[in-house]
PDB file of N, CA and C in Angstrom:
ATOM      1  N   UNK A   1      -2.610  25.481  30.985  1.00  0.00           N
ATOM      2  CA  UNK A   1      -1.721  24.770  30.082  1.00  0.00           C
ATOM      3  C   UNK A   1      -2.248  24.791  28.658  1.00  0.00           C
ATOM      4  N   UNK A   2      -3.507  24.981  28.535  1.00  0.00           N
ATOM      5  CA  UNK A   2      -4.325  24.921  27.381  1.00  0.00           C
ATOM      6  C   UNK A   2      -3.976  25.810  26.362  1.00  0.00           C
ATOM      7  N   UNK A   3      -3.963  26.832  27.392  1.00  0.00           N
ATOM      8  CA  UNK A   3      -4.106  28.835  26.860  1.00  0.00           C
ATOM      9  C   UNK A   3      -2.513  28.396  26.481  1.00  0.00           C
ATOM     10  N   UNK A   4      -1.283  28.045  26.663  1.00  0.00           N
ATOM     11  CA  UNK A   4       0.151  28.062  26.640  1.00  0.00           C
ATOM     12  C   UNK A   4       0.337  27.156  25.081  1.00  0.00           C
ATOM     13  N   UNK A   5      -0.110  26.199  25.102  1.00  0.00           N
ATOM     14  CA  UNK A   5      -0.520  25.527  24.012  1.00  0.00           C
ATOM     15  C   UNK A   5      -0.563  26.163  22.924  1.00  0.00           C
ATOM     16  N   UNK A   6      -1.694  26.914  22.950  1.00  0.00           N
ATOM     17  CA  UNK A   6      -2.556  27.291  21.816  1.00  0.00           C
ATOM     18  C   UNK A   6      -1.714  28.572  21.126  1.00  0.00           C
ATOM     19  N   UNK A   7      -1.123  29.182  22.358  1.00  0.00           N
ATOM     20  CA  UNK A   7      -0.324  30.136  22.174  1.00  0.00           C
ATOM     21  C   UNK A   7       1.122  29.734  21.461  1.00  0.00           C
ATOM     22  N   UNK A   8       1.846  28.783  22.073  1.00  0.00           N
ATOM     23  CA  UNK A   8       2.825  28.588  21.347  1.00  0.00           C
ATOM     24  C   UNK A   8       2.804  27.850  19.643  1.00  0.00           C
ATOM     25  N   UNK A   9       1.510  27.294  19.520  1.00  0.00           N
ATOM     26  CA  UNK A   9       1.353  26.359  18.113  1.00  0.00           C
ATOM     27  C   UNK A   9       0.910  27.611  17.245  1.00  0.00           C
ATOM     28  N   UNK A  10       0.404  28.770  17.516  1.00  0.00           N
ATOM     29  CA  UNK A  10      -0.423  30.103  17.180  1.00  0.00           C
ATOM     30  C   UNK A  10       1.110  30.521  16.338  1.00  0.00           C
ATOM     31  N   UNK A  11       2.260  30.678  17.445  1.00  0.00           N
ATOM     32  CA  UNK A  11       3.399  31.748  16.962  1.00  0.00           C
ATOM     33  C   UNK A  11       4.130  30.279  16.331  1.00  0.00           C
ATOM     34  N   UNK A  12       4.455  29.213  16.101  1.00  0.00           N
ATOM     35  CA  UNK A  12       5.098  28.239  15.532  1.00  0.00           C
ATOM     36  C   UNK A  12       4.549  27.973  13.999  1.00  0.00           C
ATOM     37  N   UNK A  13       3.505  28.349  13.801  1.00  0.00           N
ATOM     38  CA  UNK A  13       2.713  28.044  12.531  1.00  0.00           C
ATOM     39  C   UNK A  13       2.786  29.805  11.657  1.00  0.00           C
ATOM     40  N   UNK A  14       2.685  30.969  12.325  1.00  0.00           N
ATOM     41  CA  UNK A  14       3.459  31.923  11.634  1.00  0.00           C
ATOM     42  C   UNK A  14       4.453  31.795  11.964  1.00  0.00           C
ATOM     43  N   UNK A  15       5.433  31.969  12.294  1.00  0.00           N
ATOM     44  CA  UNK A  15       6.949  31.340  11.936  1.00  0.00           C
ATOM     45  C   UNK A  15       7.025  30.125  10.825  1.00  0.00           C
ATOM     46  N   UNK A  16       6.286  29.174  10.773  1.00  0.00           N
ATOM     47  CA  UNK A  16       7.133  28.709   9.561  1.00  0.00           C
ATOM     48  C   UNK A  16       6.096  29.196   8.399  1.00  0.00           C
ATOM     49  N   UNK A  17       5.268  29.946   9.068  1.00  0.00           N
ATOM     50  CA  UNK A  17       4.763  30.463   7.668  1.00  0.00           C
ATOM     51  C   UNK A  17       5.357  31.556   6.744  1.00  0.00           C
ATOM     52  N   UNK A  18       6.268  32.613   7.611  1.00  0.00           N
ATOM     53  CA  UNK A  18       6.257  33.051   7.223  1.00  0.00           C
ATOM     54  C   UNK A  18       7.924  32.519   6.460  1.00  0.00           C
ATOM     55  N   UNK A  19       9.184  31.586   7.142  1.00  0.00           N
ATOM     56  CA  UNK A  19       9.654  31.047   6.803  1.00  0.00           C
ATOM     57  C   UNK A  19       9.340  30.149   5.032  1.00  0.00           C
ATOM     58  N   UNK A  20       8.131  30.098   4.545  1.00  0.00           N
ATOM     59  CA  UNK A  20       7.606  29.179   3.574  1.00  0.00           C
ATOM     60  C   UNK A  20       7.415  30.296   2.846  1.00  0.00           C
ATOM     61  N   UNK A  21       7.014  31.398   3.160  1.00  0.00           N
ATOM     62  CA  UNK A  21       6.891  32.793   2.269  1.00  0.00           C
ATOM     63  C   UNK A  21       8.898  32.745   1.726  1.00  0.00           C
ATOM     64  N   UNK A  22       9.445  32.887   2.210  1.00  0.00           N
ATOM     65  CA  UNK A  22      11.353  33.052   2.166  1.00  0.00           C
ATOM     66  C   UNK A  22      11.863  32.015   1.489  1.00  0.00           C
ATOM     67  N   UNK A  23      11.109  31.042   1.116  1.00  0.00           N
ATOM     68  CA  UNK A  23      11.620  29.544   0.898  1.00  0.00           C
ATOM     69  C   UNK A  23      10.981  29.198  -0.403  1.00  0.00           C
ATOM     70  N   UNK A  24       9.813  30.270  -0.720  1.00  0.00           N
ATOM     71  CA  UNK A  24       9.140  30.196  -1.922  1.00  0.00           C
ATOM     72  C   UNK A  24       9.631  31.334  -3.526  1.00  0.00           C
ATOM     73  N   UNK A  25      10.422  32.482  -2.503  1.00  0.00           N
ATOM     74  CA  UNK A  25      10.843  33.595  -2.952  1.00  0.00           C
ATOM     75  C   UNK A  25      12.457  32.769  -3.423  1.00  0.00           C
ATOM     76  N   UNK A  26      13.000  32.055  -2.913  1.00  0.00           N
ATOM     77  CA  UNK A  26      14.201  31.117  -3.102  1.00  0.00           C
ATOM     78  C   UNK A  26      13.675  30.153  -4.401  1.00  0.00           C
ATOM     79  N   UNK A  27      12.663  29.567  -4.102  1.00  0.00           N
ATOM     80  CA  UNK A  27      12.584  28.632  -5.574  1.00  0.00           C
ATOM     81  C   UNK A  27      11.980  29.428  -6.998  1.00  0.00           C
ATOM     82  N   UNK A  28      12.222  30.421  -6.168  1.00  0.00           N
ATOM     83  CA  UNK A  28      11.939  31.258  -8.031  1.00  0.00           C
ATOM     84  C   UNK A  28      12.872  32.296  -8.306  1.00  0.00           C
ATOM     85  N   UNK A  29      13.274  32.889  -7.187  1.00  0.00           N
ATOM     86  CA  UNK A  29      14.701  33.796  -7.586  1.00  0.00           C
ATOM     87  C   UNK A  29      15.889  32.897  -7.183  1.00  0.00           C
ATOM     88  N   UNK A  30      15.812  31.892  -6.903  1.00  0.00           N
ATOM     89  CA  UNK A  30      17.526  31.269  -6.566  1.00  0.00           C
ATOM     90  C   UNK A  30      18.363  31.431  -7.608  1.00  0.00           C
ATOM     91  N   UNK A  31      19.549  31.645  -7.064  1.00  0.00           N
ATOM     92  CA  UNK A  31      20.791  31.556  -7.752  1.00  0.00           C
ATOM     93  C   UNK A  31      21.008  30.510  -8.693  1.00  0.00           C
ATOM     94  N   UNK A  32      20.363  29.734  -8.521  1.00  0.00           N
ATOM     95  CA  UNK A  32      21.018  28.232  -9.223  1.00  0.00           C
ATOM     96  C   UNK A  32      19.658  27.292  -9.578  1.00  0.00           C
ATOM     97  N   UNK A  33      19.788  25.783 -10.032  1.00  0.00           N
ATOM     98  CA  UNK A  33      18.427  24.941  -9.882  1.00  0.00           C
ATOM     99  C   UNK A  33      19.021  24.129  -8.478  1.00  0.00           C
ATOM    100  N   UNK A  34      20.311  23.862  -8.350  1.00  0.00           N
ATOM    101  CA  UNK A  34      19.957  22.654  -6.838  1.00  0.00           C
ATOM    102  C   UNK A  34      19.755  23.895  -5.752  1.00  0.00           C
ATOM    103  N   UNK A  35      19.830  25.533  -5.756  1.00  0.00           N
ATOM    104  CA  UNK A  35      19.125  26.149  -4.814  1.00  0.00           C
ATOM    105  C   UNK A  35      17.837  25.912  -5.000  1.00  0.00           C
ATOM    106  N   UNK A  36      17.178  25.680  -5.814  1.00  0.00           N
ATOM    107  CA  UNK A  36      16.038  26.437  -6.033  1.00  0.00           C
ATOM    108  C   UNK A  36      15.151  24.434  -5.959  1.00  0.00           C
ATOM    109  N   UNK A  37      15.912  23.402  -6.090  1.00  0.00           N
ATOM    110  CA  UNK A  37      15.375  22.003  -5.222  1.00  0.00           C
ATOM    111  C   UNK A  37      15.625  22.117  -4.176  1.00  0.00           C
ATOM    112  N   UNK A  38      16.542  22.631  -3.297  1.00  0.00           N
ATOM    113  CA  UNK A  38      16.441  22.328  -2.236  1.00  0.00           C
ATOM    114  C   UNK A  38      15.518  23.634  -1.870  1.00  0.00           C
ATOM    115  N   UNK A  39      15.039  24.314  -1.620  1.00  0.00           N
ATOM    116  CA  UNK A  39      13.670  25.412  -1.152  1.00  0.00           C
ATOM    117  C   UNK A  39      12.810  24.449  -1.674  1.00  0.00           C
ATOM    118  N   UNK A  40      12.381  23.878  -2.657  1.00  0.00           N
ATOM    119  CA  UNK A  40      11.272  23.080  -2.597  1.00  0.00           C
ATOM    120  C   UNK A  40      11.074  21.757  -1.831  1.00  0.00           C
ATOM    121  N   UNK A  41      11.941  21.257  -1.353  1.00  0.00           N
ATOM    122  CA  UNK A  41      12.188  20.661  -0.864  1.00  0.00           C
ATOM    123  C   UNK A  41      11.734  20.756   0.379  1.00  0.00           C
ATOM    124  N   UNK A  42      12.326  21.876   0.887  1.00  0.00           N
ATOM    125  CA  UNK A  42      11.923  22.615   2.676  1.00  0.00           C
ATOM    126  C   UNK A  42      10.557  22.868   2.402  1.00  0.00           C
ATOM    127  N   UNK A  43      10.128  23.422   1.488  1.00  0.00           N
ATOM    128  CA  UNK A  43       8.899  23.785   1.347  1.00  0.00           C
ATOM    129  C   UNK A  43       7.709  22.316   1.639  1.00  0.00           C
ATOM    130  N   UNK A  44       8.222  21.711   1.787  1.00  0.00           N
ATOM    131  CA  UNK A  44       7.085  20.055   1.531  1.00  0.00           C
ATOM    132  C   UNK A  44       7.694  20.151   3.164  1.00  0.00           C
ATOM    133  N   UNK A  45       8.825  20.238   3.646  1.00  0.00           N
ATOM    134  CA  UNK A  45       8.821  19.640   5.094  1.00  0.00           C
ATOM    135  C   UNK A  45       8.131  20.873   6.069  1.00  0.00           C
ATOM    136  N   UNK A  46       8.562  22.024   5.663  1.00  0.00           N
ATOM    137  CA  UNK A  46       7.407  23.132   6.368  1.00  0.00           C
ATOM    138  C   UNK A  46       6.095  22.589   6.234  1.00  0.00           C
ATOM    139  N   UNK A  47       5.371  22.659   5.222  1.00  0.00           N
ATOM    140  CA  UNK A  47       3.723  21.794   4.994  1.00  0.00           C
ATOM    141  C   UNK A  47       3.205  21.122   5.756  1.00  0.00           C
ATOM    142  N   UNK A  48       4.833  20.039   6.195  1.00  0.00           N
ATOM    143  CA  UNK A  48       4.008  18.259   6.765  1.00  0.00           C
ATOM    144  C   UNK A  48       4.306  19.061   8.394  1.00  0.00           C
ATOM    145  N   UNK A  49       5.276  20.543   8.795  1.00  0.00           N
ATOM    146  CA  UNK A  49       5.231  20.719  10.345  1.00  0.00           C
ATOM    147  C   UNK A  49       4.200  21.938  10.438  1.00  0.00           C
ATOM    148  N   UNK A  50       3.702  21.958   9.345  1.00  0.00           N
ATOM    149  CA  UNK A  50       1.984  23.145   9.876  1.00  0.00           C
ATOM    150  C   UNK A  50       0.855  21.901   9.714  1.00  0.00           C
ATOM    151  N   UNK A  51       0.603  20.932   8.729  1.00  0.00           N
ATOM    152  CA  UNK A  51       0.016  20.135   9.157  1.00  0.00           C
ATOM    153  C   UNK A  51       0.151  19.237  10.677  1.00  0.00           C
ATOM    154  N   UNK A  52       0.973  19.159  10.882  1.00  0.00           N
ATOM    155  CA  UNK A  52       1.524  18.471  12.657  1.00  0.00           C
ATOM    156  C   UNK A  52       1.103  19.146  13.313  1.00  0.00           C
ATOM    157  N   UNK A  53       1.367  20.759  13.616  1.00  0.00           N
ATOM    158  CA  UNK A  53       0.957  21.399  14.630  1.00  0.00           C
ATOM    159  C   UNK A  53      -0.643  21.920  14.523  1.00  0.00           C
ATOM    160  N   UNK A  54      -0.890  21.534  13.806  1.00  0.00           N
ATOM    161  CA  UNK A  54      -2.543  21.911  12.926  1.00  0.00           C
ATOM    162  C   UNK A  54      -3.024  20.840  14.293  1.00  0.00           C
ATOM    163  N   UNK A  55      -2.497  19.791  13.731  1.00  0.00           N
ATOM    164  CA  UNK A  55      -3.042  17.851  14.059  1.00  0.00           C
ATOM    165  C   UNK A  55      -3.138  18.269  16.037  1.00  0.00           C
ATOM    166  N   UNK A  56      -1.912  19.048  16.118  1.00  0.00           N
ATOM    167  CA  UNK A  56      -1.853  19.116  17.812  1.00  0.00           C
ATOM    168  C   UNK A  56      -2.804  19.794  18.564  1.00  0.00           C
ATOM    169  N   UNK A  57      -3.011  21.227  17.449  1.00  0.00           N
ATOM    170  CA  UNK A  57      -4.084  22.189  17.867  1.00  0.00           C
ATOM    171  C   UNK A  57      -5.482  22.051  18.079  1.00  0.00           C
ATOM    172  N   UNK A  58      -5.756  21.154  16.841  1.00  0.00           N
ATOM    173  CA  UNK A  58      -7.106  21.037  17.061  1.00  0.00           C
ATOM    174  C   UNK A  58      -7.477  19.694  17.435  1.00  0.00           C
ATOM    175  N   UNK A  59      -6.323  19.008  18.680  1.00  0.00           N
ATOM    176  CA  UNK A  59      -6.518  17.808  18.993  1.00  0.00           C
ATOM    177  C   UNK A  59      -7.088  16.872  17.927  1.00  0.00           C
ATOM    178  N   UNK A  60      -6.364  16.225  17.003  1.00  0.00           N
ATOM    179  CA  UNK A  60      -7.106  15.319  16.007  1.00  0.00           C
ATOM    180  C   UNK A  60      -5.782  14.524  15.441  1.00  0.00           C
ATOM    181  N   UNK A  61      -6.581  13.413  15.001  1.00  0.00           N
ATOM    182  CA  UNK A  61      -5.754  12.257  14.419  1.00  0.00           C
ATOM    183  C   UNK A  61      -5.547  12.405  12.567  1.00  0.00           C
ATOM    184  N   UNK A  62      -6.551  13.278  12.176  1.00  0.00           N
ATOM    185  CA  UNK A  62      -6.802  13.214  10.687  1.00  0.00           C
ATOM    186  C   UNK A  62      -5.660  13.872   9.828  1.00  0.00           C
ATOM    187  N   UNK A  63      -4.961  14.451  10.449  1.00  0.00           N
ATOM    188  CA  UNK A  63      -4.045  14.650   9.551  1.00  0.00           C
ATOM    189  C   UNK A  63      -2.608  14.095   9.493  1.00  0.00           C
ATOM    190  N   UNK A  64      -2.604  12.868  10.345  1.00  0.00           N
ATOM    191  CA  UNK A  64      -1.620  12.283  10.065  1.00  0.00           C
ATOM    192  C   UNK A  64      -1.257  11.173   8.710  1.00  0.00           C
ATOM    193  N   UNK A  65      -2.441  11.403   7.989  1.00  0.00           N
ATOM    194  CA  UNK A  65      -2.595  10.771   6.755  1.00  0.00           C
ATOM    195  C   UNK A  65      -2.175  11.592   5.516  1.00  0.00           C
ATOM    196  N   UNK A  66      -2.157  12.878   6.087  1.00  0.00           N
ATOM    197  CA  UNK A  66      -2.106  14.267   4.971  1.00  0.00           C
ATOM    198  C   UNK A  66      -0.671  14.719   5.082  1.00  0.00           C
ATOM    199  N   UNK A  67      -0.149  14.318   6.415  1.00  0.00           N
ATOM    200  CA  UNK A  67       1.642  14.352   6.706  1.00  0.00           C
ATOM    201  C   UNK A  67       2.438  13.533   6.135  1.00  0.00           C
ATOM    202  N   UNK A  68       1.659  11.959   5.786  1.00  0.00           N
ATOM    203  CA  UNK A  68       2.279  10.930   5.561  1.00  0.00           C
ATOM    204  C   UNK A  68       2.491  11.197   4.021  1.00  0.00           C
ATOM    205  N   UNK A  69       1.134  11.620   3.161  1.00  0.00           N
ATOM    206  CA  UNK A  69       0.969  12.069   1.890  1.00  0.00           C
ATOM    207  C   UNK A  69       2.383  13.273   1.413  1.00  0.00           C
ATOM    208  N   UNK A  70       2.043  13.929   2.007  1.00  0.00           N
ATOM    209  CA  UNK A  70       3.152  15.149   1.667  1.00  0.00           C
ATOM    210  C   UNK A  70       4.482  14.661   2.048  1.00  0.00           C
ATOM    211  N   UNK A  71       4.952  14.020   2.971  1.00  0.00           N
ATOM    212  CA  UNK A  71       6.383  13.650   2.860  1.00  0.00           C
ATOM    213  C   UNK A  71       6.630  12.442   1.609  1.00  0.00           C
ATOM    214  N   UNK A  72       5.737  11.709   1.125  1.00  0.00           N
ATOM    215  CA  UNK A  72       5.773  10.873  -0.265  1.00  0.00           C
ATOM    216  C   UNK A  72       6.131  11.215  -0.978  1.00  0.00           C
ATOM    217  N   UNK A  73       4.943  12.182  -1.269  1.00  0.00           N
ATOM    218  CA  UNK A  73       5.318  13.219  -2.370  1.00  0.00           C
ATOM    219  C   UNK A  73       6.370  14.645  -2.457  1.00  0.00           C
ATOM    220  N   UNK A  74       6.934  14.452  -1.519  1.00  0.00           N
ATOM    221  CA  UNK A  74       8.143  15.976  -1.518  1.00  0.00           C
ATOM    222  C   UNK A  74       9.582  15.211  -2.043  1.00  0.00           C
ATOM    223  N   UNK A  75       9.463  13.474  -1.368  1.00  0.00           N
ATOM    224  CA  UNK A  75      10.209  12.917  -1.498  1.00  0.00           C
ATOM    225  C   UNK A  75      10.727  12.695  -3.082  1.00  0.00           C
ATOM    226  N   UNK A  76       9.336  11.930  -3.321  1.00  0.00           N
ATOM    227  CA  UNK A  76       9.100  12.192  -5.498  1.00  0.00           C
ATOM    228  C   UNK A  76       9.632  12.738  -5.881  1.00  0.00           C
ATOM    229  N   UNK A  77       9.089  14.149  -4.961  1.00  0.00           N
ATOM    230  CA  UNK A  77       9.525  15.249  -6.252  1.00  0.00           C
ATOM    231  C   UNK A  77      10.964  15.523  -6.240  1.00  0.00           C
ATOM    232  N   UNK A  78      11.338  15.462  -5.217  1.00  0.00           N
ATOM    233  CA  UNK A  78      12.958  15.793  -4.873  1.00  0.00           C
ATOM    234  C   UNK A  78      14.039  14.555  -5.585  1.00  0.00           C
ATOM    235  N   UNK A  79      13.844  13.536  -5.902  1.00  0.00           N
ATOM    236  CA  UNK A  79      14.225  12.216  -6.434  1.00  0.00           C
ATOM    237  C   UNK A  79      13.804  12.648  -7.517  1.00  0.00           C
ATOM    238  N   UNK A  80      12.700  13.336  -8.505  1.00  0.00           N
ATOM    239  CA  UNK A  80      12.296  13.349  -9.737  1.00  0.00           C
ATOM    240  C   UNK A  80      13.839  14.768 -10.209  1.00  0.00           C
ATOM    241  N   UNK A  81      13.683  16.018  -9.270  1.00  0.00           N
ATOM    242  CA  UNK A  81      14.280  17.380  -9.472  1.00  0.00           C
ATOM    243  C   UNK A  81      15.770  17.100  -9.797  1.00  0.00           C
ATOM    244  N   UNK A  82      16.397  16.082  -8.665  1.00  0.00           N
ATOM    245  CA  UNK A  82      17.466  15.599  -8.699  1.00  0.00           C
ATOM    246  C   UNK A  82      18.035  14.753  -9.875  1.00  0.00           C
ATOM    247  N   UNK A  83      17.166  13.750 -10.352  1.00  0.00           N
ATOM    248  CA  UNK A  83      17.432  13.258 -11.709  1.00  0.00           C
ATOM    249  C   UNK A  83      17.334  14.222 -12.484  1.00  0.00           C
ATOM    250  N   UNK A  84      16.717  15.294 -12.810  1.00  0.00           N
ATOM    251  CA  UNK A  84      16.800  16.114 -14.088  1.00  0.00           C
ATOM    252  C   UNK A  84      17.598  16.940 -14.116  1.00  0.00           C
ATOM    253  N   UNK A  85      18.519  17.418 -12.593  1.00  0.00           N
ATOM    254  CA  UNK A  85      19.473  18.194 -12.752  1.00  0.00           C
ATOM    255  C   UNK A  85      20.738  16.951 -12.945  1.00  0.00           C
ATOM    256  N   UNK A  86      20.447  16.157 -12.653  1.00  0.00           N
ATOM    257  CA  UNK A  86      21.619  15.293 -12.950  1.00  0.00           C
ATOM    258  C   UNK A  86      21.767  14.765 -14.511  1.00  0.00           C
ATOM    259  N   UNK A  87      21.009  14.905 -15.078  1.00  0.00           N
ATOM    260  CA  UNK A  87      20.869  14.102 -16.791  1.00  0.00           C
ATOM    261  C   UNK A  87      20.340  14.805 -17.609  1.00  0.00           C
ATOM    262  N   UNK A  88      19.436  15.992 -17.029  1.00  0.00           N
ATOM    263  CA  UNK A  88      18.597  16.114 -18.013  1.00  0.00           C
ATOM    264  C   UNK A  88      17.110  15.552 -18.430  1.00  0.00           C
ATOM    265  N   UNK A  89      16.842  14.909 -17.879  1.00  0.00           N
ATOM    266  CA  UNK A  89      15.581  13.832 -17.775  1.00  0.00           C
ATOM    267  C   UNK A  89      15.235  12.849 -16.860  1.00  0.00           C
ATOM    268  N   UNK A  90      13.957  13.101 -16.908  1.00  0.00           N
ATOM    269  CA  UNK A  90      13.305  12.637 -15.890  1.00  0.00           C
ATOM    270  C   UNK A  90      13.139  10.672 -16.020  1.00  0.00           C
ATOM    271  N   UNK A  91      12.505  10.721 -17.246  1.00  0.00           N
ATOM    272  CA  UNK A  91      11.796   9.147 -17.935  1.00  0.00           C
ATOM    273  C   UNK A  91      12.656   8.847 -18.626  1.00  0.00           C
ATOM    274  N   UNK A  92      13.525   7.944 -18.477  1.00  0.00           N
ATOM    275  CA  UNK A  92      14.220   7.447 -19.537  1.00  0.00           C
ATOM    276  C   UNK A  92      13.794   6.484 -20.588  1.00  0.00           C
ATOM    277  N   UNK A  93      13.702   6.534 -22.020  1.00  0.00           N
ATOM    278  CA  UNK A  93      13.223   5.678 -23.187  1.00  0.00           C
ATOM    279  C   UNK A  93      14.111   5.474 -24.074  1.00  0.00           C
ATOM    280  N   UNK A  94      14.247   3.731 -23.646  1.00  0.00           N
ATOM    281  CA  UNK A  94      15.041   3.208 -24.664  1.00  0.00           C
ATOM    282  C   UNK A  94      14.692   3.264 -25.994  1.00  0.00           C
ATOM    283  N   UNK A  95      14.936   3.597 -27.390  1.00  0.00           N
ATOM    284  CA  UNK A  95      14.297   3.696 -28.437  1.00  0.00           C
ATOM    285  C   UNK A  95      15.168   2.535 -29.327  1.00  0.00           C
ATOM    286  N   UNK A  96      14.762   1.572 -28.889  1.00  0.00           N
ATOM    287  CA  UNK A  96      15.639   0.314 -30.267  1.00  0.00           C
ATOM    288  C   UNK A  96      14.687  -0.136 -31.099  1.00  0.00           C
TER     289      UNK A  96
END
């Protein structure tokens, strides 16, 4: 069951790797900017499922702190990407 394991987390981690290679080639040649947020976007949730299957492989608890981190921050950034395609800006300053 071990050997089956190791084998399936082996081909699941190239697969979305190489998926994150396709998803990276999207946020710089996309058609558009909400193509090119949403590939970054996937790109943070690919991260937090190679960190997961990382966490499974090498039997360990430590990177469920580094999953929790990266979905925070993909979140940010996607809430930050989204305001600037929506307005134009990120920080808004009142100047009175």
């Amino acid at each position: 069951m071990t050997s089956l394991l190791s084998i399936v987390s082996t081909i699941c981690i190239v697969v979305i790797a190489i998926s994150t290679l396709f998803l990276l080639y999207r946020a710089i040649k996309g058609p558009s900017n909400p193509d090119r947020a949403v590939a970054l976007d996937t790109i943070g949730i690919n991260l937090m499922a190679i960190a997961g299957i990382l966490a499974i492989k090498l039997e360990t608890q430590y990177f469920n702190d580094i999953i929790l981190l990266i979905g925070i921050l993909a979140f940010i950034g996607t809430v930050a990407i989204a305001k600037f395609l929506e307005k134009g800006v990120i920080i808004e300053r009142s100047r009175d």
